[in-house]
N, C-alpha and C. Protein backbone atom coordinates (compact mmCIF):
# COMPACT_ATOMS: atom_id res chain seq x y z
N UNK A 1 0.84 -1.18 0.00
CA UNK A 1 0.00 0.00 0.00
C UNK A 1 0.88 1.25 0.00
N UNK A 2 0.47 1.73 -0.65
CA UNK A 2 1.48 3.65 -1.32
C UNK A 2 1.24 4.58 0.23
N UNK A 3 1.51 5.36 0.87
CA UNK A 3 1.26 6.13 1.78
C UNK A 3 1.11 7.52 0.92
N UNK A 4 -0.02 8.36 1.07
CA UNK A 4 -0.31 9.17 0.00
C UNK A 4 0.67 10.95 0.86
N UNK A 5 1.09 11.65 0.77
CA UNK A 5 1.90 12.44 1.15
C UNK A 5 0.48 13.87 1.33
N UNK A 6 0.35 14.48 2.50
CA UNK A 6 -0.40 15.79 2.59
C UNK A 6 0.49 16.70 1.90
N UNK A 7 -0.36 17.45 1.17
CA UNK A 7 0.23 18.97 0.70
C UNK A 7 -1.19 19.87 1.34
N UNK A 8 -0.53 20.55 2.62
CA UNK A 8 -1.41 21.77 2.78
C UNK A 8 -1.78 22.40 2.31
N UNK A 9 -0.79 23.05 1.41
CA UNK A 9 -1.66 23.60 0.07
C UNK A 9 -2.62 24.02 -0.49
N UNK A 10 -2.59 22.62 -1.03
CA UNK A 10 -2.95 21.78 -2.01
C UNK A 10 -4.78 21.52 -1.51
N UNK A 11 -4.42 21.23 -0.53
CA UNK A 11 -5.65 21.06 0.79
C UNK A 11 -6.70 22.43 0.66
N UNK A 12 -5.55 23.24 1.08
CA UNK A 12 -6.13 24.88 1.61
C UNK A 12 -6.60 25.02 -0.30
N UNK A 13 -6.44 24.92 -1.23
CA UNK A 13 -6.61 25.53 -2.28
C UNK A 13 -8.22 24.46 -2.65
N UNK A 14 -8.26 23.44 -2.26
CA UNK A 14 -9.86 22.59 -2.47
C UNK A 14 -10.70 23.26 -1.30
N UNK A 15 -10.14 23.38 -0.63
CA UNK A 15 -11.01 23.75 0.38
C UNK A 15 -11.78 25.35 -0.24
N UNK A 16 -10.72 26.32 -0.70
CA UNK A 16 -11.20 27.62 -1.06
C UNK A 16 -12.58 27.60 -2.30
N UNK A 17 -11.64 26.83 -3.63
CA UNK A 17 -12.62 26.63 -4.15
C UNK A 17 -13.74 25.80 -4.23
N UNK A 18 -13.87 25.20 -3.07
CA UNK A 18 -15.03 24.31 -3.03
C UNK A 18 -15.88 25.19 -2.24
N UNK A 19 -15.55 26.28 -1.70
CA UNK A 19 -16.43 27.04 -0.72
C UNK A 19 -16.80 28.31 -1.72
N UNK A 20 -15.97 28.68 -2.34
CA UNK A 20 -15.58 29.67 -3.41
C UNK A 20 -17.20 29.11 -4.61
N UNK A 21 -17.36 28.04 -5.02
CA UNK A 21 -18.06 27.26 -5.25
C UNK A 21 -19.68 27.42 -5.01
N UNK A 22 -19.47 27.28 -3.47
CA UNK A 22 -20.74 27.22 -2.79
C UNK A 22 -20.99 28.82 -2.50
N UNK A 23 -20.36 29.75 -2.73
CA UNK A 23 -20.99 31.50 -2.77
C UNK A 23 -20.79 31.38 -1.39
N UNK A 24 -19.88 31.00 -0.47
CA UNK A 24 -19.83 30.90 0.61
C UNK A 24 -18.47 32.01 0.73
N UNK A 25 -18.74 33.03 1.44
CA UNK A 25 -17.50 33.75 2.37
C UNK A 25 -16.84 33.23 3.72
N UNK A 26 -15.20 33.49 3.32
CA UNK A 26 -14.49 32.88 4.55
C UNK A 26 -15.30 33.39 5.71
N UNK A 27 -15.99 34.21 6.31
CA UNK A 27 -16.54 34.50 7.33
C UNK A 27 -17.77 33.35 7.70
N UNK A 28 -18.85 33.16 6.56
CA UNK A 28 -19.55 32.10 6.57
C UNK A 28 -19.29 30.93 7.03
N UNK A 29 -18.58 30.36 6.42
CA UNK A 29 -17.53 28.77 6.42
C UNK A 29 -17.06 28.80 7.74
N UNK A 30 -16.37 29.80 8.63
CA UNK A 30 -16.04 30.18 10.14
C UNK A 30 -16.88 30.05 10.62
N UNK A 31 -17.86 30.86 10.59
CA UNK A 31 -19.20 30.81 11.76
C UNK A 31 -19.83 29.74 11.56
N UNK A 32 -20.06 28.70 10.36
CA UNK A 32 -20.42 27.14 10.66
C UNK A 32 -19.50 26.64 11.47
N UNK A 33 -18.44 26.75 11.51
CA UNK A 33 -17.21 25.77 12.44
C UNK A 33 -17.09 26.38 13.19
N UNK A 34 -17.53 27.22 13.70
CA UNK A 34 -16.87 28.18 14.75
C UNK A 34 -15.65 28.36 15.32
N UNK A 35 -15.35 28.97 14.21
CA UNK A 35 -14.01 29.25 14.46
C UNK A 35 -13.72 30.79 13.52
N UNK A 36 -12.38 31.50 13.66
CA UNK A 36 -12.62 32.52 12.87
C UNK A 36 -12.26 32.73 11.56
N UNK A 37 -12.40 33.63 11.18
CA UNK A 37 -11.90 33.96 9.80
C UNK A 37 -10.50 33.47 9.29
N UNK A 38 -9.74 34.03 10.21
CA UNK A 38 -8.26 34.18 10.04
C UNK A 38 -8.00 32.82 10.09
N UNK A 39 -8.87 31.94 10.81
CA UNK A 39 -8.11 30.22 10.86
C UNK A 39 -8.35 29.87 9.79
N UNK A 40 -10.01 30.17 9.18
CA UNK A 40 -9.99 29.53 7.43
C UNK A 40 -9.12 29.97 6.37
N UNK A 41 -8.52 31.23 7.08
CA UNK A 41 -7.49 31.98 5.52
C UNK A 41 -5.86 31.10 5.72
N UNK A 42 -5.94 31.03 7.16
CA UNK A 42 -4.42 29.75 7.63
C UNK A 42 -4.87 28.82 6.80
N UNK A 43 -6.14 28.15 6.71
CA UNK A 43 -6.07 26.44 6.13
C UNK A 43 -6.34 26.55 4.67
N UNK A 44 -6.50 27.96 4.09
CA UNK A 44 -6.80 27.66 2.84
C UNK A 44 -5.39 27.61 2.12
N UNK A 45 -4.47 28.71 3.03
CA UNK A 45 -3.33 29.71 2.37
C UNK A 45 -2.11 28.11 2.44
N UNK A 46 -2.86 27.00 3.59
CA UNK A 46 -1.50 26.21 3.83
C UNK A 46 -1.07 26.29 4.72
N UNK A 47 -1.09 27.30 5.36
CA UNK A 47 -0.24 27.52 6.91
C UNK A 47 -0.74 26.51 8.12
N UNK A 48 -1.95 26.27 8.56
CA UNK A 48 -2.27 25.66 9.19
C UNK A 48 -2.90 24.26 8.59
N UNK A 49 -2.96 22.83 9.43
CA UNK A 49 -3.58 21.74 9.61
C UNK A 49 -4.73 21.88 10.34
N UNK A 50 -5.54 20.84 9.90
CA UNK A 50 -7.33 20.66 10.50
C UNK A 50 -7.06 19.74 11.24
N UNK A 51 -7.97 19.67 12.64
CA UNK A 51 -8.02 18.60 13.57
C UNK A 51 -9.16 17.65 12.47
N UNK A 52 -8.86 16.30 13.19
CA UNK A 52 -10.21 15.61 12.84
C UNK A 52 -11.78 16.20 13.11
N UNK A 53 -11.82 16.79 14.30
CA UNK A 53 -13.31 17.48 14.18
C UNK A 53 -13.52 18.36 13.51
N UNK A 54 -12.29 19.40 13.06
CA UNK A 54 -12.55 20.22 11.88
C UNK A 54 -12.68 19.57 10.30
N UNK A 55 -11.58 18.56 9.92
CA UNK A 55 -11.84 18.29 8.92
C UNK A 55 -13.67 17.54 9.01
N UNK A 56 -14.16 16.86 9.91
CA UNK A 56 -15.30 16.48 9.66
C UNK A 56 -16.16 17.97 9.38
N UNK A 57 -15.78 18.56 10.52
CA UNK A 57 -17.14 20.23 9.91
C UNK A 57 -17.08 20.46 8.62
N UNK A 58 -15.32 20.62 7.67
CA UNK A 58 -15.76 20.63 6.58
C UNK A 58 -16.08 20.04 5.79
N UNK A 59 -16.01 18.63 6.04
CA UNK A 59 -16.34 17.87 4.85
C UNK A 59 -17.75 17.93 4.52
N UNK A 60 -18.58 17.85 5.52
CA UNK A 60 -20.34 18.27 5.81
C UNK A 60 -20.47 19.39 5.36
N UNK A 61 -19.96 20.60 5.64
CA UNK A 61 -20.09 21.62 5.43
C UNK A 61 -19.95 21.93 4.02
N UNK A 62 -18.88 21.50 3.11
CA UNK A 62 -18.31 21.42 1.75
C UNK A 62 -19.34 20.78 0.73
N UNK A 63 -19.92 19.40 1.82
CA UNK A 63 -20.21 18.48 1.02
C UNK A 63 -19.51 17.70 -0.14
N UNK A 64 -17.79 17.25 0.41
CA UNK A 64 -17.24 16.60 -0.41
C UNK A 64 -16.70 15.32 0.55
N UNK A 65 -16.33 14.38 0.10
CA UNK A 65 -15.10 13.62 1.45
C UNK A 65 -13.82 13.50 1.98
N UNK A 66 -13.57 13.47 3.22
CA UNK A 66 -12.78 13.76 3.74
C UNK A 66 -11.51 13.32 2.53
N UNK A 67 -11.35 12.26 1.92
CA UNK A 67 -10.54 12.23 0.90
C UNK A 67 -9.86 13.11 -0.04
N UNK A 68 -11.18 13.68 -0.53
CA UNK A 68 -11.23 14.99 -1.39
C UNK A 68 -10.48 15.73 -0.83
N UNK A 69 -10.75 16.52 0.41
CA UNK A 69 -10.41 17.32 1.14
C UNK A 69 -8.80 17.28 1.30
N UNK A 70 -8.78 16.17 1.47
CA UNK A 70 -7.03 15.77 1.64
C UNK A 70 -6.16 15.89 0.76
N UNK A 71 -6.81 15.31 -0.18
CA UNK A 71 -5.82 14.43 -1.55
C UNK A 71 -6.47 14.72 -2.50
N UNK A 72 -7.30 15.15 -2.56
CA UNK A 72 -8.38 15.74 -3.67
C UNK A 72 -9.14 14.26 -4.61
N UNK A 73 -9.02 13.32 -4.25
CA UNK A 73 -9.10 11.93 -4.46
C UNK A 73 -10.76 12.10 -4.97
N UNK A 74 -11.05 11.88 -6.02
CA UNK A 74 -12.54 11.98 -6.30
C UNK A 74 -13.45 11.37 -6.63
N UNK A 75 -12.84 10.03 -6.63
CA UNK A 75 -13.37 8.45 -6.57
C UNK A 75 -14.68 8.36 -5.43
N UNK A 76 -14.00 9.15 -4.17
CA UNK A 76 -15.17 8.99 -2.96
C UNK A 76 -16.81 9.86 -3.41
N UNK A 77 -16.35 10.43 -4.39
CA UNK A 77 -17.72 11.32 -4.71
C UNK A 77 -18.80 10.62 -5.24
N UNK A 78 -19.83 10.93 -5.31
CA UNK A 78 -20.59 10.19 -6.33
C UNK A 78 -20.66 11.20 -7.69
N UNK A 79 -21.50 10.39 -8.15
CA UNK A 79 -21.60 11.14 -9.92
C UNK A 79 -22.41 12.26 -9.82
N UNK A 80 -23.79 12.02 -9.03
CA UNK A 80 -24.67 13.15 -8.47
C UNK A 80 -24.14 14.20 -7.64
N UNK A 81 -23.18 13.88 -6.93
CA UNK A 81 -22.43 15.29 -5.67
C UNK A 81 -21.61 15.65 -6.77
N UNK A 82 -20.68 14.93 -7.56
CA UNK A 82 -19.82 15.24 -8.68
C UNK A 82 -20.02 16.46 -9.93
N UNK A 83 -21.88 15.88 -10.14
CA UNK A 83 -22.90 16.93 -10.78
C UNK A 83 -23.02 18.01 -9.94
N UNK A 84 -23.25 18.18 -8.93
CA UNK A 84 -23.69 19.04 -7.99
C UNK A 84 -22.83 19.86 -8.13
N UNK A 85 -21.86 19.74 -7.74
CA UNK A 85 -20.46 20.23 -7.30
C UNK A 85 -20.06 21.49 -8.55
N UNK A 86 -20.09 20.52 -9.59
CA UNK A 86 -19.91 20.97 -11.14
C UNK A 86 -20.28 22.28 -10.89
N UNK A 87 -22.35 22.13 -11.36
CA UNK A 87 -22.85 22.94 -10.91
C UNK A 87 -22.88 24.13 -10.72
N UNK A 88 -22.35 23.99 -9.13
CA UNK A 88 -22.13 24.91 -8.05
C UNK A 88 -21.12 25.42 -8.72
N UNK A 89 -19.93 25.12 -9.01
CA UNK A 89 -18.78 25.96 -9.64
C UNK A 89 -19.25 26.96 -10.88
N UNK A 90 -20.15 26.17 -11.60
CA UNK A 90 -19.87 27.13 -12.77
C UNK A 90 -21.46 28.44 -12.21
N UNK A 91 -21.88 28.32 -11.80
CA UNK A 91 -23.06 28.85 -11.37
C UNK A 91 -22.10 30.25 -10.45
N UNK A 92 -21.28 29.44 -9.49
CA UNK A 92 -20.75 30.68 -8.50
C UNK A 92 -19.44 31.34 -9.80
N UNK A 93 -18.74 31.24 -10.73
CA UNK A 93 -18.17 31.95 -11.79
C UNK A 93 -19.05 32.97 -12.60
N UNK A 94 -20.36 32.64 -12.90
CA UNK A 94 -21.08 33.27 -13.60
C UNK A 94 -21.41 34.08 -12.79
N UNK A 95 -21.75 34.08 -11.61
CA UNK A 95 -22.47 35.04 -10.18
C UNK A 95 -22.05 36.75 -10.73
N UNK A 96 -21.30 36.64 -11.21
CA UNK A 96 -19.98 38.19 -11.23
C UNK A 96 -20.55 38.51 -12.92
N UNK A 97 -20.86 38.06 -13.63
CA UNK A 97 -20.85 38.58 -14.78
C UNK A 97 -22.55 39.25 -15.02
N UNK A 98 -22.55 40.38 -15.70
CA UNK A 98 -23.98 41.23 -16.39
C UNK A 98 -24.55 40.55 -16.84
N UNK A 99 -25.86 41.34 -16.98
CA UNK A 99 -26.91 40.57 -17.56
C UNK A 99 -26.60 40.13 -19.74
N UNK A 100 -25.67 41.02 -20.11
CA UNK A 100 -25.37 40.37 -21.33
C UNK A 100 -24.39 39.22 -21.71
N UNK A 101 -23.23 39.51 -20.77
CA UNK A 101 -22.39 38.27 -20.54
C UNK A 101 -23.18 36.97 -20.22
N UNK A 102 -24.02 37.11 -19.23
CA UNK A 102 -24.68 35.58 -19.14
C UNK A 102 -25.78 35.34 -20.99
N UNK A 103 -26.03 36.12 -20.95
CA UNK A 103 -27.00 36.03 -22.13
C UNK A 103 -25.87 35.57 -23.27
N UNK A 104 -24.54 35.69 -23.22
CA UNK A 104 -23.30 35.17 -24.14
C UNK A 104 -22.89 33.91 -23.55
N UNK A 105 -23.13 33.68 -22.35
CA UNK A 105 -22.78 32.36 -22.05
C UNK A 105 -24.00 31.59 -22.50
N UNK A 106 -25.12 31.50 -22.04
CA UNK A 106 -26.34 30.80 -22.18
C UNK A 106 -26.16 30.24 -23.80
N UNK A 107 -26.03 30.82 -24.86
CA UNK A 107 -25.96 30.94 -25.92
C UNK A 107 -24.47 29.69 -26.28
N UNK A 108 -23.40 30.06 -25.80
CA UNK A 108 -22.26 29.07 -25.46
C UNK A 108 -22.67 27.77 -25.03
N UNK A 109 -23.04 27.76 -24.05
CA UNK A 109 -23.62 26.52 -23.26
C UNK A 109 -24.39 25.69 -23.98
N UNK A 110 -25.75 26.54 -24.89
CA UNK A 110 -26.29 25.84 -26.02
C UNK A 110 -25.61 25.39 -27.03
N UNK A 111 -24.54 25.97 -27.95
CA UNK A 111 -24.32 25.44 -28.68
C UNK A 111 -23.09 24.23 -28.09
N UNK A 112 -22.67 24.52 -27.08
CA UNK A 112 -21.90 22.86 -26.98
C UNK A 112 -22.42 22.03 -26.63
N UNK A 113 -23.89 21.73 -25.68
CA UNK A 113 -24.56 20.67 -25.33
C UNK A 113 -24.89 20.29 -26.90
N UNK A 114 -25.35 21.14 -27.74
CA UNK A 114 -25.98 20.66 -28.79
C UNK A 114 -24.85 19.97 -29.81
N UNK A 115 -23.81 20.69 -29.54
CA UNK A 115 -22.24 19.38 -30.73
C UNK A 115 -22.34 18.56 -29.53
N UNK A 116 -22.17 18.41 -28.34
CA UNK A 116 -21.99 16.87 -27.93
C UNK A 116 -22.97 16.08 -27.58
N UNK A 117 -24.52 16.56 -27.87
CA UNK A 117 -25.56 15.27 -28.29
C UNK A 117 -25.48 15.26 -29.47
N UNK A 118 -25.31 15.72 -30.47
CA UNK A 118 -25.02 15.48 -31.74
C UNK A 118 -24.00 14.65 -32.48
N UNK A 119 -22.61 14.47 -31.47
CA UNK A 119 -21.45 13.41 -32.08
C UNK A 119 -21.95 12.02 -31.01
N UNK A 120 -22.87 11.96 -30.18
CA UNK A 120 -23.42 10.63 -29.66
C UNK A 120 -24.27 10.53 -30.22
């Protein structure tokens, strides 16, 4: 069996955008764990490690698994949280753009669903 190596990081950077994701502010994500701001900007930035009761707050909180969280391992997901997740990302990217930019994406979005039911 391989022993898989932590990168804090690496960690702190899933963690951001998975919250980043969910339209969630580091202040938010704190006051579920109760804990403060400045500790979520330590675990995103790398500087700090999660206890086990923290990594459980976020994994619930994230809605990913503790795996993920670690190692970014995405096998533990399902296809539906996987969808979800998706989702949530491209939904919280668009959040920031005008009402014509989305009306340029919408339009984007159509024409590639429509080439890739079209080459199946």
């Amino acid at each position: 069996m391989e022993l898989k190596d932590l990168n804090k990081k690496e960690m702190g950077l899933r963690i951001r955008a998975r919250r980043e994701g969910l339209n969630m502010t580091r202040e938010e994500l704190a006051k579920q764990m109760c804990v403060s701001g400045k500790f979520i900007a330590g675990i995103e930035y790398g500087e700090k490690g999660v206890s086990l009761k923290n990594l459980n707050k976020l994994r619930q909180i994230l809605g990913v698994s503790a795996d993920y969280i670690l190692y970014g391992d995405e096998a533990y997901v399902s296809d539906d949280e996987k969808r979800r997740m998706l989702s949530e990302n491209i939904l919280g990217s668009l959040s920031v753009c005008s009402v014509q930019q989305l009306g340029c994406m919408e339009q984007i979005a159509r024409l590639y669903v429509e080439g890739i039911v079209n080459k199946e």
